[in-house]
Protein backbone atom coordinates (compact mmCIF):
# COMPACT_ATOMS: atom_id res chain seq x y z
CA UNK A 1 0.00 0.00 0.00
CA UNK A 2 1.53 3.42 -1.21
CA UNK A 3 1.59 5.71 1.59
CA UNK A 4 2.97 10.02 0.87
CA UNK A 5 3.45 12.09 3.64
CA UNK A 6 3.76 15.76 2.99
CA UNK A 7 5.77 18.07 5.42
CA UNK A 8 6.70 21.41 5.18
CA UNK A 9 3.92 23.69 5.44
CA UNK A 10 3.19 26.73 7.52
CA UNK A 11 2.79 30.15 7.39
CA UNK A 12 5.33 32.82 5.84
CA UNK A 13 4.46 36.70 4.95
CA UNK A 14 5.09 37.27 1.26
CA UNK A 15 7.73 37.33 -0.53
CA UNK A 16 9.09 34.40 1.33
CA UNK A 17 9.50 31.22 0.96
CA UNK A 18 8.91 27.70 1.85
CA UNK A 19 10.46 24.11 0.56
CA UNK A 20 8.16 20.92 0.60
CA UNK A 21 8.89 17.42 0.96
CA UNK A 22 6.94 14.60 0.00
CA UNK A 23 8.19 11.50 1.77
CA UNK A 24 6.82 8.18 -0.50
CA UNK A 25 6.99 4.70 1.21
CA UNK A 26 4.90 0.93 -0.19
CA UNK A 27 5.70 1.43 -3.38
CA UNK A 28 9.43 1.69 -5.78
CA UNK A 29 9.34 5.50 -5.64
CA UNK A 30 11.95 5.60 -8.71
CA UNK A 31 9.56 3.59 -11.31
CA UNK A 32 6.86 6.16 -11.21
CA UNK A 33 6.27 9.61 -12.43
CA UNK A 34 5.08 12.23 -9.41
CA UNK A 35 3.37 15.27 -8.96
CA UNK A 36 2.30 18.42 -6.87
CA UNK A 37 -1.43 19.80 -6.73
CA UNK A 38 -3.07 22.15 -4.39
CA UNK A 39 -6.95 23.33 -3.42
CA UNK A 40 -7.52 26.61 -1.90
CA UNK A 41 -11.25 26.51 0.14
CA UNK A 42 -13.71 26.32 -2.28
CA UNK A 43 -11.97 25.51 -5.61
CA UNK A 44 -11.25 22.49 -7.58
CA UNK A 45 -7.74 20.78 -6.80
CA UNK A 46 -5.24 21.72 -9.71
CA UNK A 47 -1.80 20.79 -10.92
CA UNK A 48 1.43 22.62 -10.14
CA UNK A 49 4.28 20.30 -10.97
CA UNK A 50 5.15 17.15 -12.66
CA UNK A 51 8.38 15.26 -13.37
CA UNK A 52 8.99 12.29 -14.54
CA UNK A 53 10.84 8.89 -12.49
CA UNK A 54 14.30 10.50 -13.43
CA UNK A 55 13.59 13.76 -11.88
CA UNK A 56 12.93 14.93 -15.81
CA UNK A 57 10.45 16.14 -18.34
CA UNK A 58 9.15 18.72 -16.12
CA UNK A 59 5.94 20.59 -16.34
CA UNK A 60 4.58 23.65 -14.34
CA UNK A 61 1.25 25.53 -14.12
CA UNK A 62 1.89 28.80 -15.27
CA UNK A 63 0.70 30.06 -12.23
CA UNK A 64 3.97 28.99 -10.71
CA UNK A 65 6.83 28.83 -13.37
CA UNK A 66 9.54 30.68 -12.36
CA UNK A 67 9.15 30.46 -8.62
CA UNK A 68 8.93 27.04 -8.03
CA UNK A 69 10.79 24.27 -8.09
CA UNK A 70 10.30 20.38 -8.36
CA UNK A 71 12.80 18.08 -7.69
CA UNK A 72 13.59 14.27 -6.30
CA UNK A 73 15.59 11.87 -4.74
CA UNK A 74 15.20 8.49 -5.94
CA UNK A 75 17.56 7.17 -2.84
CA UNK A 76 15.54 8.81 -0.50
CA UNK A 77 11.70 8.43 -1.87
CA UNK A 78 11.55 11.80 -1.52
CA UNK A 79 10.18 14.56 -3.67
CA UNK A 80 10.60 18.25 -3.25
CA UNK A 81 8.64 21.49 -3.76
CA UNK A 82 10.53 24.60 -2.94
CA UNK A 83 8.19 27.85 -3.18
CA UNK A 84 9.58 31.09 -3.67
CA UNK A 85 8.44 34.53 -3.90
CA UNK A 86 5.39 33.40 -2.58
CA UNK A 87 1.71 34.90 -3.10
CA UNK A 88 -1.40 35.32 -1.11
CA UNK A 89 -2.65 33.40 -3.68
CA UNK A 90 -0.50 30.66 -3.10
CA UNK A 91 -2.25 29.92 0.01
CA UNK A 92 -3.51 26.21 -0.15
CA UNK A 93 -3.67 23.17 1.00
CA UNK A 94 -0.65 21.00 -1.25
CA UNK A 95 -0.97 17.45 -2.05
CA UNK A 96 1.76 15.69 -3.61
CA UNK A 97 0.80 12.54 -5.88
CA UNK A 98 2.21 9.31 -7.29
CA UNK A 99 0.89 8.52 -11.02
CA UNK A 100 -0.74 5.11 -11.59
CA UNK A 101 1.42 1.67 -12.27
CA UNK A 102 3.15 1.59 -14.53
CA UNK A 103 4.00 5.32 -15.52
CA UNK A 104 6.94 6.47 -14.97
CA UNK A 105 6.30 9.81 -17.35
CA UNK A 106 5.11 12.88 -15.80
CA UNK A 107 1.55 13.86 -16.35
CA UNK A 108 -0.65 17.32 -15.26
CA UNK A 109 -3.77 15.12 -15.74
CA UNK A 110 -4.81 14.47 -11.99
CA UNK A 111 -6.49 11.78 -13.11
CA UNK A 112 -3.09 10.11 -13.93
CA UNK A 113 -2.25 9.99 -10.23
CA UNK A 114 -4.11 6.76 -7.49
CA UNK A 115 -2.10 7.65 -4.93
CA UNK A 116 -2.18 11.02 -2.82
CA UNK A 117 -0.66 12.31 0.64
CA UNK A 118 -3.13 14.44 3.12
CA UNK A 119 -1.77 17.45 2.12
CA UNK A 120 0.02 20.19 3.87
CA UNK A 121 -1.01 23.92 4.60
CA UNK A 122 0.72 26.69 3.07
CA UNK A 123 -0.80 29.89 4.00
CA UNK A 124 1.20 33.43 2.63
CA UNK A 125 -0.08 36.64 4.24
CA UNK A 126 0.01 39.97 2.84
């Protein structure tokens, strides 16, 4: 059973910035493509970044490109968010996601993804 476990959340004015980790675990984290999404109250979840199981063929929202970051570490199951120059609007609960067996490509389809953490709270103040 795949379990993800988000960490990294909290609260930062903006401007700042915050890195998040998504720790994967029931499941051989380098065969499988993996993603970030993120709700804010009342809207649908939506995509933020993809990669692919080598850590390439990386996709962001628009919303995002150019402040964040996706990255992983196949040796440690681990993938990584960093956020800077963050927005109110980047306020959100973040889920990260691990695509379906046996895709290893990255995908911005969240219907590509079975497996999801709970999701950490990022909240930027003005």
């Amino acid at each position: 059973q795949v379990q993800l476990v988000e960490s990294g959340g909290g609260l930062v004015q903006a401007g700042g910035s915050l890195r998040l980790s998504c720790a994967a675990s029931g499941r051989a984290f380098s065969l499988y493509g993996m993603g970030w999404f993120r709700q804010a109250p009342g809207k649908e979840r939506e995509f933020i970044a993809t990669l692919d199981r080598s850590g390439g063929n990386i996709f962001y929202a628009d919303s995002v490109k150019g402040r964040f970051t996706v990255s992983r570490d196949n040796a440690e199951s681990t993938m990584y968010l960093q956020m800077n120059s963050l927005k109110p609007e980047d306020t959100a609960v973040y889920f990260c996601a691990m695509r379906r067996p046996v895709f290893g490509s990255s995908s911005r389809i969240r219907g590509d993804y079975d497996s999801w953490g709970q999701g950490t709270q990022v909240t930027v103040s003005s």
